[in-house]
Protein backbone atom coordinates (compact mmCIF):
# COMPACT_ATOMS: atom_id res chain seq x y z
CA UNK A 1 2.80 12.88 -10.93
CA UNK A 2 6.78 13.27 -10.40
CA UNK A 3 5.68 14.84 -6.81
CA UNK A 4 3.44 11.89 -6.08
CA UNK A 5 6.14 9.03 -7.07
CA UNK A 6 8.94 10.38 -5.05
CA UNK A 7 6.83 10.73 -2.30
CA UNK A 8 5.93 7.25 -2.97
CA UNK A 9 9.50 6.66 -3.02
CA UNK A 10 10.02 7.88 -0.17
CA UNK A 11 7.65 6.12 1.77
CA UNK A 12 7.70 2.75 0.14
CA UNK A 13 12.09 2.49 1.16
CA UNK A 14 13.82 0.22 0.54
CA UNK A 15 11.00 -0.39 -2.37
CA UNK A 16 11.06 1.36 -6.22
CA UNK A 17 7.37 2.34 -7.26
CA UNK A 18 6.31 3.35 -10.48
CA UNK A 19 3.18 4.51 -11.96
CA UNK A 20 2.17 3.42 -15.33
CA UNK A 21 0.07 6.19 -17.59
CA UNK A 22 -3.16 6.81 -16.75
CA UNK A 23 -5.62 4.65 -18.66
CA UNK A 24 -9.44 5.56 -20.57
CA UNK A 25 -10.66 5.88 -17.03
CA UNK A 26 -7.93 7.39 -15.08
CA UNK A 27 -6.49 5.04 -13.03
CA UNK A 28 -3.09 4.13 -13.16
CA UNK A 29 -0.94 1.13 -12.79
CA UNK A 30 1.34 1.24 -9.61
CA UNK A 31 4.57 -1.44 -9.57
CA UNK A 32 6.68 -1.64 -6.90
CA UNK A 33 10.27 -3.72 -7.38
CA UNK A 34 12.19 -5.11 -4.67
CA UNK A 35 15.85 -3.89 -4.38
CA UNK A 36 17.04 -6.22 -7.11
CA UNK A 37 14.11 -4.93 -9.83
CA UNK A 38 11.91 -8.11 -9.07
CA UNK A 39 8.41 -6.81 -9.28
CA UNK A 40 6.63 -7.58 -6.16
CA UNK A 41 3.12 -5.72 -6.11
CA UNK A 42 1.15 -4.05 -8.47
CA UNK A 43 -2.19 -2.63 -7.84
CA UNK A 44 -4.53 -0.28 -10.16
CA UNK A 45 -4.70 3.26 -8.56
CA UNK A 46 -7.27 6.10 -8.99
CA UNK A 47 -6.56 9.74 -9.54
CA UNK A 48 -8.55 10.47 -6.02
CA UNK A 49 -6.29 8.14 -3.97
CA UNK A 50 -2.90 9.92 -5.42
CA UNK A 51 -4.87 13.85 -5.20
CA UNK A 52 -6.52 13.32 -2.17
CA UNK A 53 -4.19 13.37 1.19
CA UNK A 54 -6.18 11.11 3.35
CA UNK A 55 -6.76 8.39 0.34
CA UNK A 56 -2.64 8.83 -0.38
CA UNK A 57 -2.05 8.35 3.01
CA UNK A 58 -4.39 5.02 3.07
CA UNK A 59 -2.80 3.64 0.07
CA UNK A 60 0.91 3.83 1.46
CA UNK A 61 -0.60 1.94 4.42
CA UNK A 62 -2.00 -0.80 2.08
CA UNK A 63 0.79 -1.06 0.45
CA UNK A 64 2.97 -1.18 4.03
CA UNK A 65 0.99 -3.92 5.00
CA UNK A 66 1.22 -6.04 1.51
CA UNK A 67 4.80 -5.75 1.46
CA UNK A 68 4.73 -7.09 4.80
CA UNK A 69 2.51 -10.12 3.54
CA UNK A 70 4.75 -10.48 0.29
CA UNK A 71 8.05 -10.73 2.69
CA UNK A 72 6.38 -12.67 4.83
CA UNK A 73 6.45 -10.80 7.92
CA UNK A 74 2.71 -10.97 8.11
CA UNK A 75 0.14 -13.48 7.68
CA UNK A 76 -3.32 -12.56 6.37
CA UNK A 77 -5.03 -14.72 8.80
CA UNK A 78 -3.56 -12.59 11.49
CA UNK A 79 -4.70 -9.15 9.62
CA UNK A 80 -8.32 -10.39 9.42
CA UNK A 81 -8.07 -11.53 13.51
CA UNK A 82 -6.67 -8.35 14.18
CA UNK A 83 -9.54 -6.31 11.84
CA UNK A 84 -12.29 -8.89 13.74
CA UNK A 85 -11.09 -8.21 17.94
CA UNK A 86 -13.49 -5.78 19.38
CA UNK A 87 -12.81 -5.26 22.87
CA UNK A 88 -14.07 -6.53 25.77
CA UNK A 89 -15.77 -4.03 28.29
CA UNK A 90 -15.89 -4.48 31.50
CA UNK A 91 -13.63 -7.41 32.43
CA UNK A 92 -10.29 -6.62 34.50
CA UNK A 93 -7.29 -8.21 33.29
């Protein structure tokens, strides 16, 4: 788990994580602080999304994306436009 939370380190900069211990059904709580120790997320995580590459990989994207919420440099209306625009086929700009 020491691999796993400096990677999250890492990743999450200028963010601290932390992972709680793992409780009765494996999952663990993640914290992330803000530079002065305020705690600004926390989400449950499962064993498979820190073992698993592609899960790891999806959960540092969540978590890029709520930090961006949390700071306000993205709106959640404009996440679930974005998620919602198919393109158009067929039409010349």
């Amino acid at each position: 788990m020491e691999r796993i939370c400096r990677l999250l380190n890492q990743a999450l900069t200028p963010y601290q994580a932390q992972l709680g211990a793992a409780d009765i059904s494996g999952n663990r709580q993640l914290t992330v602080r803000d530079s002065q120790g305020t705690v600004t997320l926390q989400r449950a995580v499962s064993p498979r999304q820190l073992q698993e590459q592609s899960l790891l990989i999806d959960l540092v994207d969540g978590l890029h994306r709520d930090l961006q919420i949390a700071e306000g440099r993205l709106q959640p209306c404009v996440i679930a436009a974005l998620q919602h625009q198919r393109p158009v086929h067929g039409t010349f700009a």
